[in-house]
C-alpha atoms as a PDB file:
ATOM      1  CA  UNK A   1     139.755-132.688 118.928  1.00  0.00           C
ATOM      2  CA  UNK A   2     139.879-129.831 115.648  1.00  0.00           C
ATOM      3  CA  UNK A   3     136.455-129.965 114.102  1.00  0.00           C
ATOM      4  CA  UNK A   4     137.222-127.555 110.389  1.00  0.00           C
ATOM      5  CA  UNK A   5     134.582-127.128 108.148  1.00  0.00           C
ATOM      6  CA  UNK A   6     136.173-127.168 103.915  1.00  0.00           C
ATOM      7  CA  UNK A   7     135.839-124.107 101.518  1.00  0.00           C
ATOM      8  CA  UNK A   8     134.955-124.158  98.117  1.00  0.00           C
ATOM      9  CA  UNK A   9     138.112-123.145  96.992  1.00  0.00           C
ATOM     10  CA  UNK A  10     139.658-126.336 100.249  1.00  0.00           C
ATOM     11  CA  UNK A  11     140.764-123.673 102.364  1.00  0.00           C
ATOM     12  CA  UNK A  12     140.469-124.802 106.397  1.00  0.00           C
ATOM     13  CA  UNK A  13     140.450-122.673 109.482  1.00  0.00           C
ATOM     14  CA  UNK A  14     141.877-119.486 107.715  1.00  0.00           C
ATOM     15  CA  UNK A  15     144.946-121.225 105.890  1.00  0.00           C
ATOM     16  CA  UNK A  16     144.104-120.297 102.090  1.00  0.00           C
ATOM     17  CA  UNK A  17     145.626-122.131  98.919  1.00  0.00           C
ATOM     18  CA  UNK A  18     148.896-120.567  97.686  1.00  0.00           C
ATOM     19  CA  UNK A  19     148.659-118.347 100.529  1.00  0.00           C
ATOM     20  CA  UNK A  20     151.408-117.649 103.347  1.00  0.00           C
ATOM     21  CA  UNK A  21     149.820-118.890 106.398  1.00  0.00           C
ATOM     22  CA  UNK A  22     149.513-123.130 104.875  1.00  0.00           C
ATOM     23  CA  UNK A  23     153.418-122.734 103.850  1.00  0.00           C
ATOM     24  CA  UNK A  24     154.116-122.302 107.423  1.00  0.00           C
ATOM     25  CA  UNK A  25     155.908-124.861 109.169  1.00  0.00           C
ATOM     26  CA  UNK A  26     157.250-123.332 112.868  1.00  0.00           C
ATOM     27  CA  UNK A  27     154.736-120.927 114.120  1.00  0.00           C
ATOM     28  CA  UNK A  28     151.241-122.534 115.870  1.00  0.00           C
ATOM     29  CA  UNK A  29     149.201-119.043 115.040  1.00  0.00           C
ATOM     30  CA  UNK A  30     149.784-116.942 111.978  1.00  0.00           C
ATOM     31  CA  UNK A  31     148.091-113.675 111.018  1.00  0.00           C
ATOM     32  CA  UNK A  32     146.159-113.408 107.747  1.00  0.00           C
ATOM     33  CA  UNK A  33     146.094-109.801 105.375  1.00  0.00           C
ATOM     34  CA  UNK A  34     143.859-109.531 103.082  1.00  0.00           C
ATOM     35  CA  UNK A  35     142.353-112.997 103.212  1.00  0.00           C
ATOM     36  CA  UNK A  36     140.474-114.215  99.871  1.00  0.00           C
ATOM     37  CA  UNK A  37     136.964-114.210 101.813  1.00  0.00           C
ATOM     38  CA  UNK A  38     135.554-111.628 104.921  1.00  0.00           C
ATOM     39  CA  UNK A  39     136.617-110.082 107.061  1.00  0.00           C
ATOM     40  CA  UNK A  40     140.252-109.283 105.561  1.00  0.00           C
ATOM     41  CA  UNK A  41     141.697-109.120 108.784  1.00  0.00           C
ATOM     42  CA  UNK A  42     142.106-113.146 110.228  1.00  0.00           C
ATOM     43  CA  UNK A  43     144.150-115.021 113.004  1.00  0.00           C
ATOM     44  CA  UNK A  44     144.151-118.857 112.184  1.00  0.00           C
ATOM     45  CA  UNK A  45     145.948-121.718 113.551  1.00  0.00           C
ATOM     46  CA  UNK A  46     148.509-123.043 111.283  1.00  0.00           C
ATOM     47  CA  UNK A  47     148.695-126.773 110.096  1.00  0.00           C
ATOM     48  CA  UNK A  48     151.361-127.643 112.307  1.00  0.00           C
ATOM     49  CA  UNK A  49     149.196-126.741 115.273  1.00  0.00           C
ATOM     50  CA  UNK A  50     146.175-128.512 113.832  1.00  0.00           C
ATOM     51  CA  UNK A  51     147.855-131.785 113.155  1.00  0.00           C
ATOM     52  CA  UNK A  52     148.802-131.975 116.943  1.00  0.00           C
ATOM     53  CA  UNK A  53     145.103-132.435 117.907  1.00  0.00           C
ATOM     54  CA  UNK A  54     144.361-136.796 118.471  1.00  0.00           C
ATOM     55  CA  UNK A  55     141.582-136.495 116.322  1.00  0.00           C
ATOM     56  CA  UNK A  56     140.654-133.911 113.176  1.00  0.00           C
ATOM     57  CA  UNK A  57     137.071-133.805 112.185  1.00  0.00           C
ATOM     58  CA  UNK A  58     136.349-132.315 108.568  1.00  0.00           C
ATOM     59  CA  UNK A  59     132.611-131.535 108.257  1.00  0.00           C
ATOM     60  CA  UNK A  60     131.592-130.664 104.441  1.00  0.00           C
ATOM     61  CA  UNK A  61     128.075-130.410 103.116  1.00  0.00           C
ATOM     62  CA  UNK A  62     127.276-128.977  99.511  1.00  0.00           C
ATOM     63  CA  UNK A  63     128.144-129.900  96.107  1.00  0.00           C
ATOM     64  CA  UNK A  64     130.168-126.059  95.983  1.00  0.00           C
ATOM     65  CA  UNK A  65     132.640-128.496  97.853  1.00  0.00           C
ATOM     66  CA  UNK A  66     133.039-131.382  95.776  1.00  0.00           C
ATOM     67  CA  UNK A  67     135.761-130.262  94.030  1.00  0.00           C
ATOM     68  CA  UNK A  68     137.780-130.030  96.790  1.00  0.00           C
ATOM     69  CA  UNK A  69     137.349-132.992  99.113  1.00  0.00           C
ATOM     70  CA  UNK A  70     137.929-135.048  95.814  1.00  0.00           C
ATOM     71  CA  UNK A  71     141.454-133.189  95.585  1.00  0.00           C
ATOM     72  CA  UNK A  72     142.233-133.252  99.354  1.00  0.00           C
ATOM     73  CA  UNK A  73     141.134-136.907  99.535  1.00  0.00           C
ATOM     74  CA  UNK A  74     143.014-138.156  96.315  1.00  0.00           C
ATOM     75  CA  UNK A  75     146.074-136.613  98.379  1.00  0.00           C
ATOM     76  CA  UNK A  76     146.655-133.402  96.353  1.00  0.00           C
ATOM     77  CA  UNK A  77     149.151-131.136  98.096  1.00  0.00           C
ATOM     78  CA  UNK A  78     148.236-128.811 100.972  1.00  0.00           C
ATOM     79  CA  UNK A  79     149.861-125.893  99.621  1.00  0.00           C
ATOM     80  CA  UNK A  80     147.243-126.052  96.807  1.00  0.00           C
ATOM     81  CA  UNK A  81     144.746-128.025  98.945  1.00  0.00           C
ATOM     82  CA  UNK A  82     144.594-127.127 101.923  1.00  0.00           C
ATOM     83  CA  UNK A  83     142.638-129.398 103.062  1.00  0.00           C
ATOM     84  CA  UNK A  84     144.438-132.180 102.055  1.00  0.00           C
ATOM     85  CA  UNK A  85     146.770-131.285 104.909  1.00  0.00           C
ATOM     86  CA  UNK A  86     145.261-131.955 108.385  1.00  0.00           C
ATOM     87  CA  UNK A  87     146.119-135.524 110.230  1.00  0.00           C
ATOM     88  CA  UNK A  88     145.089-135.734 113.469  1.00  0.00           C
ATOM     89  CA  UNK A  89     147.566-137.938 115.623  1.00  0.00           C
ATOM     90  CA  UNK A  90     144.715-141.206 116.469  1.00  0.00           C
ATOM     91  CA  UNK A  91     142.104-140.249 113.990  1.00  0.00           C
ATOM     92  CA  UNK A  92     141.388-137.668 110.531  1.00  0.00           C
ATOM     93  CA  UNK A  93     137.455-138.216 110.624  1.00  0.00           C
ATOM     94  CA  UNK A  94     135.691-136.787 107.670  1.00  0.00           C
ATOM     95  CA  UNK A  95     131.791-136.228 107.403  1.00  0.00           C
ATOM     96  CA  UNK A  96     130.475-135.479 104.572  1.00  0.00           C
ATOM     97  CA  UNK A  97     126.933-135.310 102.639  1.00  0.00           C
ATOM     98  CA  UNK A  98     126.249-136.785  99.536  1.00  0.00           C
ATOM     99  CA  UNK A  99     126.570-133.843  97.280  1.00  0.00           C
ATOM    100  CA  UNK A 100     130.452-133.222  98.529  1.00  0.00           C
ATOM    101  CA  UNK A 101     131.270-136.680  98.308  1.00  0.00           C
ATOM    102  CA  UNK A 102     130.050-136.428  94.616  1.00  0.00           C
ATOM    103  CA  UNK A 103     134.149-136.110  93.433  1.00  0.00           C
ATOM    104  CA  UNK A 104     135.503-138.815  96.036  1.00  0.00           C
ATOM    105  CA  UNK A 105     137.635-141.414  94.017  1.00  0.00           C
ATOM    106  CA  UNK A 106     135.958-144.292  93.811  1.00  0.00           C
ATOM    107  CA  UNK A 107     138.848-146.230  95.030  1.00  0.00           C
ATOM    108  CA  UNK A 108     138.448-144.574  98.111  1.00  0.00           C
ATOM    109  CA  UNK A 109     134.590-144.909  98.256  1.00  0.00           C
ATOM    110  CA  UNK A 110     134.303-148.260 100.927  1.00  0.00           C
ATOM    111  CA  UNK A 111     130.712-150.499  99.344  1.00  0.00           C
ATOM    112  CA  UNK A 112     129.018-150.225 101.929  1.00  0.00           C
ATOM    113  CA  UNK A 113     129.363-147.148 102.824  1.00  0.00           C
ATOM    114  CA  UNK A 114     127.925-146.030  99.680  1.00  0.00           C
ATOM    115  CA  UNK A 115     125.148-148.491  99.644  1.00  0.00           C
ATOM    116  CA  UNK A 116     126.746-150.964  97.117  1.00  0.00           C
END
């Protein structure tokens, strides 16, 4: 089991949007220089090694993070997103509060769920 918490800008682990480490596709760990947030200096995980976990838990609180778990739920893509990207191999469980569910697509908002 990955547990990843979401950034406000949908970066996971340390795999940032646009950034080298989320184009990755061979290597399970990947070094990160002068990462977007502190410290500068980062190790991470890539998404290849993430998506091999049975289940992927995304916990997200705060409204800073609306933006993107509407993105990475709609399906946006990782590169961009990343965290439209993990998948874990039984289960992709996310938890989230009410403010960063604020952007979900309603189409993707189950009734009861949100009290309908």
């Amino acid at each position: 089991m990955v547990l990843l918490g979401v950034g406000p800008d949908a970066h996971i682990a340390s795999l940032f949007p646009e950034q080298a480490g989320i184009r990755e596709k061979d290597r399970t760990v990947v070094g990160v220089r002068n990462s977007p947030k502190p410290p500068p200096l980062r190790i991470s995980l890539t998404l290849p090694a993430i998506n091999t976990a049975a289940e992927v838990w995304m916990v997200v609180a705060g409204e800073d993070k609306a933006g993107a778990v509407g993105l990475a739920l709609a399906g946006a893509n990782p590169v961009q997103v990343p965290a439209s990207g993990p998948r874990g191999t039984a289960r992709t469980l996310w938890l989230i509060d009410e403010n960063a569910a604020s952007r979900v697509p309603e189409q993707l908002v189950r009734k009861d769920a949100a009290g309908a």
